[in-house]
ModelCIF file with pLDDT and N, C-alpha, C, O atoms, coordinates in Angstrom:
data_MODEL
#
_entry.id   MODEL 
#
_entity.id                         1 
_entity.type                       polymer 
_entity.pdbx_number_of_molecules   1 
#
_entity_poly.entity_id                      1 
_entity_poly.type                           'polypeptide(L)' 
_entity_poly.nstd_linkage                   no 
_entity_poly.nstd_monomer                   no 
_entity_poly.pdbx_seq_one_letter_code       
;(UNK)(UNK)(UNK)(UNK)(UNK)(UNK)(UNK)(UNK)(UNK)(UNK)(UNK)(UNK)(UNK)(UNK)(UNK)(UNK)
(UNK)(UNK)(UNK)(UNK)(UNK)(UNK)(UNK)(UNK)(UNK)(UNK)(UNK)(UNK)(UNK)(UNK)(UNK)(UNK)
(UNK)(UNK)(UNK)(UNK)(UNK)(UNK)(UNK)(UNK)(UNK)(UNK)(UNK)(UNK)(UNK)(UNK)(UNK)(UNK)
;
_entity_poly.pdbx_seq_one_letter_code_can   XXXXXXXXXXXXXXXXXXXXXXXXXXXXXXXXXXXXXXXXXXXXXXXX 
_entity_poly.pdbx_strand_id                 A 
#
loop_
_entity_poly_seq.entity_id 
_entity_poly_seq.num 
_entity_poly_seq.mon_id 
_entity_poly_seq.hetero 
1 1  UNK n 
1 2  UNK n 
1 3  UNK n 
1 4  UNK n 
1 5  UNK n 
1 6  UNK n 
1 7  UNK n 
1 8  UNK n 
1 9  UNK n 
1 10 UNK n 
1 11 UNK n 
1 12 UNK n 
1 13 UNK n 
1 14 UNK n 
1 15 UNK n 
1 16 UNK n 
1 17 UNK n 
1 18 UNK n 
1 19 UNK n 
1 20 UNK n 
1 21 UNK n 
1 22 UNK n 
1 23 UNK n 
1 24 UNK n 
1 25 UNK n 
1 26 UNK n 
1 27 UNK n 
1 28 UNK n 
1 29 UNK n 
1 30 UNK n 
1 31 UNK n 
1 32 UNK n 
1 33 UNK n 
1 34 UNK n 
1 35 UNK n 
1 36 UNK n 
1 37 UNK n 
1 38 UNK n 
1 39 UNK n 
1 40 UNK n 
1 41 UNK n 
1 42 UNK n 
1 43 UNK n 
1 44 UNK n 
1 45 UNK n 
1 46 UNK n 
1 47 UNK n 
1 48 UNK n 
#
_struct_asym.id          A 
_struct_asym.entity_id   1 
#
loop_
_ma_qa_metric.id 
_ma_qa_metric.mode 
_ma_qa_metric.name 
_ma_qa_metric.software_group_id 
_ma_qa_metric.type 
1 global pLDDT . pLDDT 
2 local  pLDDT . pLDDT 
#
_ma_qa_metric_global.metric_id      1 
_ma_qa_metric_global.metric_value   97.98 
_ma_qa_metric_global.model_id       1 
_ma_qa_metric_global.ordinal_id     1 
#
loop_
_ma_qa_metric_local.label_asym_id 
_ma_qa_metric_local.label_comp_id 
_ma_qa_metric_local.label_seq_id 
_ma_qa_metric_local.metric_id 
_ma_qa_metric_local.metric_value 
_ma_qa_metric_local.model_id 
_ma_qa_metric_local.ordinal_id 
A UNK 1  2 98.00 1 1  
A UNK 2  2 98.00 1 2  
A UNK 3  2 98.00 1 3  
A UNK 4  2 98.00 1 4  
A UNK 5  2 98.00 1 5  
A UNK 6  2 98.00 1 6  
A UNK 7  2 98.00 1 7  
A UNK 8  2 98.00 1 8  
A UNK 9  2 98.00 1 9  
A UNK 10 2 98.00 1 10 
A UNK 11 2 98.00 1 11 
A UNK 12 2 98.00 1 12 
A UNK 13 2 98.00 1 13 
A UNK 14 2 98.00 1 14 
A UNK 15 2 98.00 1 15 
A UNK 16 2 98.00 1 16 
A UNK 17 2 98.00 1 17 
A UNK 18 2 98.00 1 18 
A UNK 19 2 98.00 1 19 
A UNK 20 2 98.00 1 20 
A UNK 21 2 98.00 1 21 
A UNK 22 2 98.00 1 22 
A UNK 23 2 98.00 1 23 
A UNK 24 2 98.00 1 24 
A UNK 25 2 98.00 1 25 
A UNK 26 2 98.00 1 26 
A UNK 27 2 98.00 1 27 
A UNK 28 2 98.00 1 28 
A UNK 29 2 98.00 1 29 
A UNK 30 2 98.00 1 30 
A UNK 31 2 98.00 1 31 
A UNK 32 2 98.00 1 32 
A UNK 33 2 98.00 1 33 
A UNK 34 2 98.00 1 34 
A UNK 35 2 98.00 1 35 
A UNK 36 2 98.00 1 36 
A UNK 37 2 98.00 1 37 
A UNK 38 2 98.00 1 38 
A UNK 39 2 98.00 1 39 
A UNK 40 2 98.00 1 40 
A UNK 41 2 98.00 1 41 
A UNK 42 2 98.00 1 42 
A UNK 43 2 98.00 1 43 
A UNK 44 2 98.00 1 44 
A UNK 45 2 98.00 1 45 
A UNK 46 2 98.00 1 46 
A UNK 47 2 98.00 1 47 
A UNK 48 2 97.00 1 48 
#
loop_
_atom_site.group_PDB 
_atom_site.id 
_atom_site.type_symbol 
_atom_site.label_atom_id 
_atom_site.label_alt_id 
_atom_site.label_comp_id 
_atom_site.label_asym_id 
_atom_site.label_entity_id 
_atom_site.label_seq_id 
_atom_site.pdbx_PDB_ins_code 
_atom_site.Cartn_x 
_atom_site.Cartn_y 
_atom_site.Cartn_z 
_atom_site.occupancy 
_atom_site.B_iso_or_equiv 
_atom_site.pdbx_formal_charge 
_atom_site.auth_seq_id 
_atom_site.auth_comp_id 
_atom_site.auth_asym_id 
_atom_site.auth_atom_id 
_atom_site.pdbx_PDB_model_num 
ATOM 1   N N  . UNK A 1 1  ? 90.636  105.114 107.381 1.00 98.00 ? 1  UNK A N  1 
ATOM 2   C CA . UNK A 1 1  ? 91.207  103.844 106.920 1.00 98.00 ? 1  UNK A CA 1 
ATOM 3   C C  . UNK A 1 1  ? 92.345  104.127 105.937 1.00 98.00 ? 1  UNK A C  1 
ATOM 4   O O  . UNK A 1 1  ? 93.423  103.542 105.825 1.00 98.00 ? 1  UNK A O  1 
ATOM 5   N N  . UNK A 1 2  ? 91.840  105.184 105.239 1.00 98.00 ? 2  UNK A N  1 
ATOM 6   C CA . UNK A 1 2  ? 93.487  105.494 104.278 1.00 98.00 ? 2  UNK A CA 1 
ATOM 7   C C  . UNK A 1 2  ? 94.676  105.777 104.864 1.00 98.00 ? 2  UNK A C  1 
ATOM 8   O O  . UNK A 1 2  ? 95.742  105.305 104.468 1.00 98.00 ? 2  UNK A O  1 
ATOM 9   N N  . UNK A 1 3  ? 94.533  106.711 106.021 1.00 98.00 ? 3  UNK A N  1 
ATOM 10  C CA . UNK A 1 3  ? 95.483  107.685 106.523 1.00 98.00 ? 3  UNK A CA 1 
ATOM 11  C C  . UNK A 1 3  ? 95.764  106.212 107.447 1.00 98.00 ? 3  UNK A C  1 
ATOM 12  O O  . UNK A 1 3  ? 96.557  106.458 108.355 1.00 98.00 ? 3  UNK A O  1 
ATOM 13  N N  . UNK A 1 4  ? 95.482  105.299 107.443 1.00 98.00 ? 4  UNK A N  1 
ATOM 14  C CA . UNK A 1 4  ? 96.001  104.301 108.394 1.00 98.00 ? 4  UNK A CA 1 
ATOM 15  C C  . UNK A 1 4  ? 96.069  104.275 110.021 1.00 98.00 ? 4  UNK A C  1 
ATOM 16  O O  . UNK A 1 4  ? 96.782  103.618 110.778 1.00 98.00 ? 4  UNK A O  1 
ATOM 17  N N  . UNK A 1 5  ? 94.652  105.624 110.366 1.00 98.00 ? 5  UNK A N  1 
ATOM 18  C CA . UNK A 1 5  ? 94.677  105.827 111.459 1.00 98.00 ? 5  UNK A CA 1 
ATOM 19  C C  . UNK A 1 5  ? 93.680  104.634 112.198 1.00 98.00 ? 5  UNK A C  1 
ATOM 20  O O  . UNK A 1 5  ? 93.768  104.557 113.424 1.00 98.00 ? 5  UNK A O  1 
ATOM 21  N N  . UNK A 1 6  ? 92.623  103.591 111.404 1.00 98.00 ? 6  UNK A N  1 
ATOM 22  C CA . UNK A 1 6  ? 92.292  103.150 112.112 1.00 98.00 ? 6  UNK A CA 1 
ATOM 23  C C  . UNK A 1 6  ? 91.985  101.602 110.726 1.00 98.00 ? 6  UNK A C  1 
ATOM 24  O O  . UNK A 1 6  ? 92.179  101.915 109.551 1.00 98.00 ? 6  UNK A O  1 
ATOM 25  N N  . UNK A 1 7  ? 91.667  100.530 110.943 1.00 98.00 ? 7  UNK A N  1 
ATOM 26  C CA . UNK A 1 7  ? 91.903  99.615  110.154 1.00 98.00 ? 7  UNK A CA 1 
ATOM 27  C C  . UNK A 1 7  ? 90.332  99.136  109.267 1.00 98.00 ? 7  UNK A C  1 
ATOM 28  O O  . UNK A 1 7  ? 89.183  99.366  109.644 1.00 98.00 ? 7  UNK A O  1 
ATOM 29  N N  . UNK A 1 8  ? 90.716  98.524  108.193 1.00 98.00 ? 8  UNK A N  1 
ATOM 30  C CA . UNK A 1 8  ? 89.139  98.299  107.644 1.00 98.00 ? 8  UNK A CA 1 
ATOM 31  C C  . UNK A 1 8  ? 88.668  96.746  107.899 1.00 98.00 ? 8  UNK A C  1 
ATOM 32  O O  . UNK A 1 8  ? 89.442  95.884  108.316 1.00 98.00 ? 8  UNK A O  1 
ATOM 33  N N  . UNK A 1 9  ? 87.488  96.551  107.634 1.00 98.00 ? 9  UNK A N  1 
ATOM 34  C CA . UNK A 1 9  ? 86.910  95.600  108.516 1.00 98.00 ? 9  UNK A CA 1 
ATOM 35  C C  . UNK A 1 9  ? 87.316  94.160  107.735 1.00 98.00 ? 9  UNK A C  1 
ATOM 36  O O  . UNK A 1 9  ? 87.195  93.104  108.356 1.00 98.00 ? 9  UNK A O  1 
ATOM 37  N N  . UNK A 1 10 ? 87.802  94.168  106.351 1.00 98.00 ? 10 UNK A N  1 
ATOM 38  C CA . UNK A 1 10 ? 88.287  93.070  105.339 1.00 98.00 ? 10 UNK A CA 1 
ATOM 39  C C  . UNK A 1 10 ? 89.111  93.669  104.553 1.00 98.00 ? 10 UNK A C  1 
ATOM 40  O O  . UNK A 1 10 ? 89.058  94.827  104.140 1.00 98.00 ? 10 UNK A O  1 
ATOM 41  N N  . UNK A 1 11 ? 89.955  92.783  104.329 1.00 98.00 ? 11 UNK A N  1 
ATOM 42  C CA . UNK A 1 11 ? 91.099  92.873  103.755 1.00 98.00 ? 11 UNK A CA 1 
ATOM 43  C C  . UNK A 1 11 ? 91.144  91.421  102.392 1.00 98.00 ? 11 UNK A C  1 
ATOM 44  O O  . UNK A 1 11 ? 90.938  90.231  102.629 1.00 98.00 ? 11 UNK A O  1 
ATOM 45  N N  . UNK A 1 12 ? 91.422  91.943  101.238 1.00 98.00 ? 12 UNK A N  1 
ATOM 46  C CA . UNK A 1 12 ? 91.498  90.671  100.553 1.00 98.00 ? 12 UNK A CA 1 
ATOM 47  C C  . UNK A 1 12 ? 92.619  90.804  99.523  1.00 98.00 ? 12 UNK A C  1 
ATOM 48  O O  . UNK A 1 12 ? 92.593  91.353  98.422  1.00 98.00 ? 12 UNK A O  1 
ATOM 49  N N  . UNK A 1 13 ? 93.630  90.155  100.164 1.00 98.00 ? 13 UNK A N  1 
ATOM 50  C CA . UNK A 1 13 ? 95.197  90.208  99.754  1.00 98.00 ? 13 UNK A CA 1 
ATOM 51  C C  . UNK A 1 13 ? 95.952  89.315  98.386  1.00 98.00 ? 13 UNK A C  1 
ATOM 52  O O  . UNK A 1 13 ? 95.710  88.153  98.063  1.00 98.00 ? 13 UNK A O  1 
ATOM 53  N N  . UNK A 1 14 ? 96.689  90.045  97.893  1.00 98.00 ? 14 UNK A N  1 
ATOM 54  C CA . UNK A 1 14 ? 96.866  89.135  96.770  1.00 98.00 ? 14 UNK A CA 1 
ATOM 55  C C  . UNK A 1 14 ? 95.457  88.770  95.518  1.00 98.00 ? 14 UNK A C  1 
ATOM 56  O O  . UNK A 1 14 ? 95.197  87.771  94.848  1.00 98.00 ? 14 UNK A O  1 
ATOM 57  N N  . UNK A 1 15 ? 94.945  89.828  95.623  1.00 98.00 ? 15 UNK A N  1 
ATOM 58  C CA . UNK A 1 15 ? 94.057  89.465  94.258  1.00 98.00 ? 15 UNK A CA 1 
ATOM 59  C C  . UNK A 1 15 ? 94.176  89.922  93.239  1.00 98.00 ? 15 UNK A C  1 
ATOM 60  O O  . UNK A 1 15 ? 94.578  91.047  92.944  1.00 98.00 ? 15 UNK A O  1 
ATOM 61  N N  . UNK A 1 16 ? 93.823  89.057  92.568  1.00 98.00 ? 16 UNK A N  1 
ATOM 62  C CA . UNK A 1 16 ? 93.729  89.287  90.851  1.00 98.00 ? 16 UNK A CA 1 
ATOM 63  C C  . UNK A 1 16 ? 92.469  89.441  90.660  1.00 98.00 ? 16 UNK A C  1 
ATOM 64  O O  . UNK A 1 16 ? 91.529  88.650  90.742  1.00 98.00 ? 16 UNK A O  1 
ATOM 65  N N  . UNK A 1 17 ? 92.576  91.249  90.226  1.00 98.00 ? 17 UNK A N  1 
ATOM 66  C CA . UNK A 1 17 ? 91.399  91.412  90.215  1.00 98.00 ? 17 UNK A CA 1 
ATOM 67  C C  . UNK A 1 17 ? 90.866  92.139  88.407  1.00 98.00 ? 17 UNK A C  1 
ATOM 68  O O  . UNK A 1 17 ? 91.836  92.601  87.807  1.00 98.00 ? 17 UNK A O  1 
ATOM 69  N N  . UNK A 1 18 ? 89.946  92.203  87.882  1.00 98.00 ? 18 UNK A N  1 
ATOM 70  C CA . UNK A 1 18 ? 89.799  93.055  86.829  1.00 98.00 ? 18 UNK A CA 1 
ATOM 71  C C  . UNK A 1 18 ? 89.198  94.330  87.037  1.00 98.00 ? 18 UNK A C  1 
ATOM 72  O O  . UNK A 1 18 ? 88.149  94.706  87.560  1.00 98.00 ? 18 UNK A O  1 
ATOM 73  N N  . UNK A 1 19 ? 90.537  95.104  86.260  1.00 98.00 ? 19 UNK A N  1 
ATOM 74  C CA . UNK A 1 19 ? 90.060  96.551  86.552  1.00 98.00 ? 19 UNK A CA 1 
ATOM 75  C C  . UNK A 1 19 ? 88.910  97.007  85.236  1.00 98.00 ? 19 UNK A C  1 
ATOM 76  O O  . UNK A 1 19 ? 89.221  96.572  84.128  1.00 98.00 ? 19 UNK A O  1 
ATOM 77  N N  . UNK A 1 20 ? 87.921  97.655  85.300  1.00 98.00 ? 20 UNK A N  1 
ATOM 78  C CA . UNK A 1 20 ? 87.143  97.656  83.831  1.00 98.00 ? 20 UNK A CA 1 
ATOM 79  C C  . UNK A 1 20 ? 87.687  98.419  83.237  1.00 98.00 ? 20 UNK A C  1 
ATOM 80  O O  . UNK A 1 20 ? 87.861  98.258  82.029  1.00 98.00 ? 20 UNK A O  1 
ATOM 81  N N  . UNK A 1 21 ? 88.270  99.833  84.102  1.00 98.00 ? 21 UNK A N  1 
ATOM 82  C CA . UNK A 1 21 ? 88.317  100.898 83.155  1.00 98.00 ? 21 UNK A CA 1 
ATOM 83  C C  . UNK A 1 21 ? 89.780  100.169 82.158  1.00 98.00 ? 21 UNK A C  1 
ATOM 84  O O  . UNK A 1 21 ? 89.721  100.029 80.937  1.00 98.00 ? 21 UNK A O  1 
ATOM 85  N N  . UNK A 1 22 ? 90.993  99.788  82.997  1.00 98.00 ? 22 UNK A N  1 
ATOM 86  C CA . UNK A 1 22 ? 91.827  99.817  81.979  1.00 98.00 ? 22 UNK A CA 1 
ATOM 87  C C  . UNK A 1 22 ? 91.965  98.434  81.255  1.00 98.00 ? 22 UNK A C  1 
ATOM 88  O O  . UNK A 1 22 ? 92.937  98.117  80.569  1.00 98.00 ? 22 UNK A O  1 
ATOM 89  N N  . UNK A 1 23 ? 90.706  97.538  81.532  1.00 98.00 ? 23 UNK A N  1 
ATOM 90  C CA . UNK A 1 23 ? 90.345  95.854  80.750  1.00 98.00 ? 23 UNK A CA 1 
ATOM 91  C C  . UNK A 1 23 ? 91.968  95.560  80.823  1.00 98.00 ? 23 UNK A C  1 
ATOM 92  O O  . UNK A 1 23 ? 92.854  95.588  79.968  1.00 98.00 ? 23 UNK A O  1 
ATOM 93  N N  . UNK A 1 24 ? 91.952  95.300  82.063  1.00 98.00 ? 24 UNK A N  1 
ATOM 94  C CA . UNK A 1 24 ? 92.846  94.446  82.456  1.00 98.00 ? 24 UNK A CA 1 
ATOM 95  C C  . UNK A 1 24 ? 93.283  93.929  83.447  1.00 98.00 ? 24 UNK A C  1 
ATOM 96  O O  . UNK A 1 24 ? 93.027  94.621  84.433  1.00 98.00 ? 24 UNK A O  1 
ATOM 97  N N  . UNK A 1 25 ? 94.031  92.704  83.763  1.00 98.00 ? 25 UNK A N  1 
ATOM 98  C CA . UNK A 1 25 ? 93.965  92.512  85.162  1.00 98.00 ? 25 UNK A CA 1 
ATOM 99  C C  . UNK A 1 25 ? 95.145  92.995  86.315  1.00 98.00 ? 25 UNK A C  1 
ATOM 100 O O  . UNK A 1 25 ? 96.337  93.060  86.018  1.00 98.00 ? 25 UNK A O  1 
ATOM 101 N N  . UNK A 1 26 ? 94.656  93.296  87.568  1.00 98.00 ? 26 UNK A N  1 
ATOM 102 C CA . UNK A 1 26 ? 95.751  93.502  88.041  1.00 98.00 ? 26 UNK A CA 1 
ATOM 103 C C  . UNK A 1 26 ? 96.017  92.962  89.281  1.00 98.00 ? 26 UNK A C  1 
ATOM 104 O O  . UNK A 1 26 ? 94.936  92.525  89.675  1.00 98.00 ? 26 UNK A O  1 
ATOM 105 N N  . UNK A 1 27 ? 97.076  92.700  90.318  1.00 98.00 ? 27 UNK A N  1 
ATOM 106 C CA . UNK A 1 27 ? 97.515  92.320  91.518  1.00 98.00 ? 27 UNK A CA 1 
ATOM 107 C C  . UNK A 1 27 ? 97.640  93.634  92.524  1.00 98.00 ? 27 UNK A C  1 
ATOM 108 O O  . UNK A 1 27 ? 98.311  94.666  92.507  1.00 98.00 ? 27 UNK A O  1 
ATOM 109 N N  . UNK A 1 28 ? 96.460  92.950  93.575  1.00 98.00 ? 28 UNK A N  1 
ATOM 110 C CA . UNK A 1 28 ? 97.077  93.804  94.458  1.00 98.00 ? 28 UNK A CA 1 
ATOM 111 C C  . UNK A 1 28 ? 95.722  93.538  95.907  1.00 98.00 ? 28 UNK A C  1 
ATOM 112 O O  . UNK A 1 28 ? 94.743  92.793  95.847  1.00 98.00 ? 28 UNK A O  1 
ATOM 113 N N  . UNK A 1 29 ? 96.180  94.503  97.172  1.00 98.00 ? 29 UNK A N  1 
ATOM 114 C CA . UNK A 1 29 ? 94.792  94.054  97.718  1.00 98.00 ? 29 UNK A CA 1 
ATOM 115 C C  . UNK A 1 29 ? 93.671  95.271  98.039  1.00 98.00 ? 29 UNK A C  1 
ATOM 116 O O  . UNK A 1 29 ? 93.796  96.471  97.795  1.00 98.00 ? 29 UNK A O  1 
ATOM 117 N N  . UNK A 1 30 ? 92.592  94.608  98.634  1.00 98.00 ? 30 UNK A N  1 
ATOM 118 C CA . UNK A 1 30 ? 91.656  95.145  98.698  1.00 98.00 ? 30 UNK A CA 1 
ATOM 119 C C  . UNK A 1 30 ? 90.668  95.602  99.667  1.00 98.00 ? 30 UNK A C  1 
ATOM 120 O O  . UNK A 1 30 ? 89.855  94.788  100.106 1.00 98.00 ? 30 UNK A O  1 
ATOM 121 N N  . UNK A 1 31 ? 90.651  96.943  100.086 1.00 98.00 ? 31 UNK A N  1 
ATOM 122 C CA . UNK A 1 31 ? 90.608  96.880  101.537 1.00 98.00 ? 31 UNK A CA 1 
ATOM 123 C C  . UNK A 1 31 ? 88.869  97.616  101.529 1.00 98.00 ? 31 UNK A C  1 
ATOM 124 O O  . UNK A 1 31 ? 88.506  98.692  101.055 1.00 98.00 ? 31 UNK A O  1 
ATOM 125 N N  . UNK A 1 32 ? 88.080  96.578  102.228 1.00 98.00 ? 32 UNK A N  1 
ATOM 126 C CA . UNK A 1 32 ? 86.655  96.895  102.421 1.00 98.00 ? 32 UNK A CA 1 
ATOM 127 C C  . UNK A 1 32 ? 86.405  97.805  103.858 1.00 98.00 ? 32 UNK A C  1 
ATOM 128 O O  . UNK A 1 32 ? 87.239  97.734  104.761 1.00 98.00 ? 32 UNK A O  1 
ATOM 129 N N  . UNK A 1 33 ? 85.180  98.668  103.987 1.00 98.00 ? 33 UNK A N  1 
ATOM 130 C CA . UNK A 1 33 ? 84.879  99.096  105.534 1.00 98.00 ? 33 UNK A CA 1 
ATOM 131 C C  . UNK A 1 33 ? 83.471  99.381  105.216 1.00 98.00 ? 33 UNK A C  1 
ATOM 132 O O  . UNK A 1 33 ? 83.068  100.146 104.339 1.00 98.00 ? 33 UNK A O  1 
ATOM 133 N N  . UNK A 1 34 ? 82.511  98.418  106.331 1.00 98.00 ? 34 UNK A N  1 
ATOM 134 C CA . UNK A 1 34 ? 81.166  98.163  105.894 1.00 98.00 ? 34 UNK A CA 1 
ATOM 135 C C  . UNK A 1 34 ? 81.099  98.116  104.598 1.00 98.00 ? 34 UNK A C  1 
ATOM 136 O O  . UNK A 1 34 ? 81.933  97.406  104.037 1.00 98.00 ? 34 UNK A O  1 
ATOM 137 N N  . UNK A 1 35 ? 80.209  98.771  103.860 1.00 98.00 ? 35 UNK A N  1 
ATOM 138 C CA . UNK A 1 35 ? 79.515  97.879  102.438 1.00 98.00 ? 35 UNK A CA 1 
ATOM 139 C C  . UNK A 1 35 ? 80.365  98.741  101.428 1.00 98.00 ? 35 UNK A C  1 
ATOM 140 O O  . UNK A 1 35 ? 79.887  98.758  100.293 1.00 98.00 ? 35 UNK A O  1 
ATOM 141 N N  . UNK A 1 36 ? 81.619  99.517  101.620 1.00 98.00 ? 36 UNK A N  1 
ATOM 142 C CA . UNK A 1 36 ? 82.276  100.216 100.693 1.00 98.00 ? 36 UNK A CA 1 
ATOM 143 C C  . UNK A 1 36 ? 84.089  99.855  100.201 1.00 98.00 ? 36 UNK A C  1 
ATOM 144 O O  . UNK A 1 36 ? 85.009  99.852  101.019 1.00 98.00 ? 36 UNK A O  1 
ATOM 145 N N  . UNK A 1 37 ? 84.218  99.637  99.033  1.00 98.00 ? 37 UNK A N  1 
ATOM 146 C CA . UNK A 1 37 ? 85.832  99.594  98.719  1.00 98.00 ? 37 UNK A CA 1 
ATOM 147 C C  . UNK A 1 37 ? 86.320  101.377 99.352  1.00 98.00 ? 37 UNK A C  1 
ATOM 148 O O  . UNK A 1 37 ? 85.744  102.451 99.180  1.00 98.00 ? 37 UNK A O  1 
ATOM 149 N N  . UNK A 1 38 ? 87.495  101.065 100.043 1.00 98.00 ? 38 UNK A N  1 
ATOM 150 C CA . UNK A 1 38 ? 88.157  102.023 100.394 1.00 98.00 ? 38 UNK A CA 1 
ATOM 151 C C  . UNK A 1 38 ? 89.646  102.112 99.793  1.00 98.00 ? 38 UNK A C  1 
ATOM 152 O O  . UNK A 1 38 ? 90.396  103.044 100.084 1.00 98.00 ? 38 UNK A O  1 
ATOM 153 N N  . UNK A 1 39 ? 89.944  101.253 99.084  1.00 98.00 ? 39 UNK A N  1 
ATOM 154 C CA . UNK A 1 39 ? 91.016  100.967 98.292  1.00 98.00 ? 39 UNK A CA 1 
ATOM 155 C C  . UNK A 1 39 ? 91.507  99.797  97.592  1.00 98.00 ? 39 UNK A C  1 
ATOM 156 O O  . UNK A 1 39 ? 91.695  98.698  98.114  1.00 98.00 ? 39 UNK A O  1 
ATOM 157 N N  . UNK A 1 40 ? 91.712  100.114 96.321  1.00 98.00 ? 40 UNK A N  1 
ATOM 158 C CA . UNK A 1 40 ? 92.106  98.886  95.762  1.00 98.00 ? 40 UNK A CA 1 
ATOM 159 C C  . UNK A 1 40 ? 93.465  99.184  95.084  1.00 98.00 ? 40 UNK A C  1 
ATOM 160 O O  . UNK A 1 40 ? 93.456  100.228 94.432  1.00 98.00 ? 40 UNK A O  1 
ATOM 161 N N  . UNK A 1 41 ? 94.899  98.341  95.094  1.00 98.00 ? 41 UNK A N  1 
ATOM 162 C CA . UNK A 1 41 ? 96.191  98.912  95.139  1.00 98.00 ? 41 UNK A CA 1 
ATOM 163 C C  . UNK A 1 41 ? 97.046  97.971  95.855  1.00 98.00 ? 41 UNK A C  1 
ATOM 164 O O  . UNK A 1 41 ? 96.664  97.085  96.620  1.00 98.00 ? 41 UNK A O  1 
ATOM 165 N N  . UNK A 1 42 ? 98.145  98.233  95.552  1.00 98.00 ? 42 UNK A N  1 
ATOM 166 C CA . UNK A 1 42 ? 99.445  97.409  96.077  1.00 98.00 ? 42 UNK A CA 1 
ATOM 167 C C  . UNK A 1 42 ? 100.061 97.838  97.636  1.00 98.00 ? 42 UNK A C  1 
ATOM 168 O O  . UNK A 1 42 ? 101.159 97.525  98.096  1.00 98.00 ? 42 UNK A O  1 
ATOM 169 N N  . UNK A 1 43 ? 98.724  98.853  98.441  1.00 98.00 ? 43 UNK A N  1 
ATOM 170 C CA . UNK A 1 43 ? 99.693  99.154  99.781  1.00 98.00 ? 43 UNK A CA 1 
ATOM 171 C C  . UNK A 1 43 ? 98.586  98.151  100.450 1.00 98.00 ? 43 UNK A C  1 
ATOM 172 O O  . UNK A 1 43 ? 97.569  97.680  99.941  1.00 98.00 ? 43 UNK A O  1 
ATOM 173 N N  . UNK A 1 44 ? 99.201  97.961  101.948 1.00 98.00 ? 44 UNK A N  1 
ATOM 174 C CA . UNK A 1 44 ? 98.108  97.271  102.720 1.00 98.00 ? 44 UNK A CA 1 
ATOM 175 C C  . UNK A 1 44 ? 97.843  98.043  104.007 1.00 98.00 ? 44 UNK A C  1 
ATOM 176 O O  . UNK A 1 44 ? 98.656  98.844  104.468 1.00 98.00 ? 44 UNK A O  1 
ATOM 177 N N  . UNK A 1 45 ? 96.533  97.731  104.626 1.00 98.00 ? 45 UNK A N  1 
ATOM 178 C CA . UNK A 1 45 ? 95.964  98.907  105.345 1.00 98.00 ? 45 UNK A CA 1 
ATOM 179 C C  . UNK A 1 45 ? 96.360  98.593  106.714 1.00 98.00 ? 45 UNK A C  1 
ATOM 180 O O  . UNK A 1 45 ? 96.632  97.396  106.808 1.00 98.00 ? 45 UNK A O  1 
ATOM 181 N N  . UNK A 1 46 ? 96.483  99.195  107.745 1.00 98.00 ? 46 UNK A N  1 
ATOM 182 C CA . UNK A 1 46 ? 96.900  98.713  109.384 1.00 98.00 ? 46 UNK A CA 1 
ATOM 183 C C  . UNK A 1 46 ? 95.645  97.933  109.646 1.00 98.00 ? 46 UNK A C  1 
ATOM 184 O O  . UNK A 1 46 ? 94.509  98.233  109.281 1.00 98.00 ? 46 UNK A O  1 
ATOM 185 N N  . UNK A 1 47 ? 96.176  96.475  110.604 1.00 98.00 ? 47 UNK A N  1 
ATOM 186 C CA . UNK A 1 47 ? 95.472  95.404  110.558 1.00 98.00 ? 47 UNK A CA 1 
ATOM 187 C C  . UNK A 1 47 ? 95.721  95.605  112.421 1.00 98.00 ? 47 UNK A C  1 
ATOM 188 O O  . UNK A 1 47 ? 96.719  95.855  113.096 1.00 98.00 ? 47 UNK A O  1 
ATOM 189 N N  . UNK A 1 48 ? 94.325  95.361  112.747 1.00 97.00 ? 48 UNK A N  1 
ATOM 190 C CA . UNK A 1 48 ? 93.868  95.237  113.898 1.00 97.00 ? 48 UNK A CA 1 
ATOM 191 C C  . UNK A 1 48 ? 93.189  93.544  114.209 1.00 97.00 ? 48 UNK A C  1 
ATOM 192 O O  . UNK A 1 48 ? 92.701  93.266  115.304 1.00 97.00 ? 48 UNK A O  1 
#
């Protein structure tokens, strides 16, 4: 799913989300595959 060879199962775009470590908030999206974050960040993942 990183390498963008195959796509993750949710995508949740444009969020404002809170990061804990740096207590603060940030923009960006969020790409789930089954019950795990696989990235959270300003790129977006290939959408199937």
């Amino acid at each position: 799913v990183i390498t963008k060879e195959i796509a993750p199962d949710l995508v949740l775009t444009n969020a404002y989300y809170l990061h804990s470590i740096f207590k603060k908030w940030m923009t960006g999206n969020i790409w789930i595959k089954d019950d795990r974050i696989v990235y959270a960040g300003k790129e977006m993942p290939k959408i199937e």
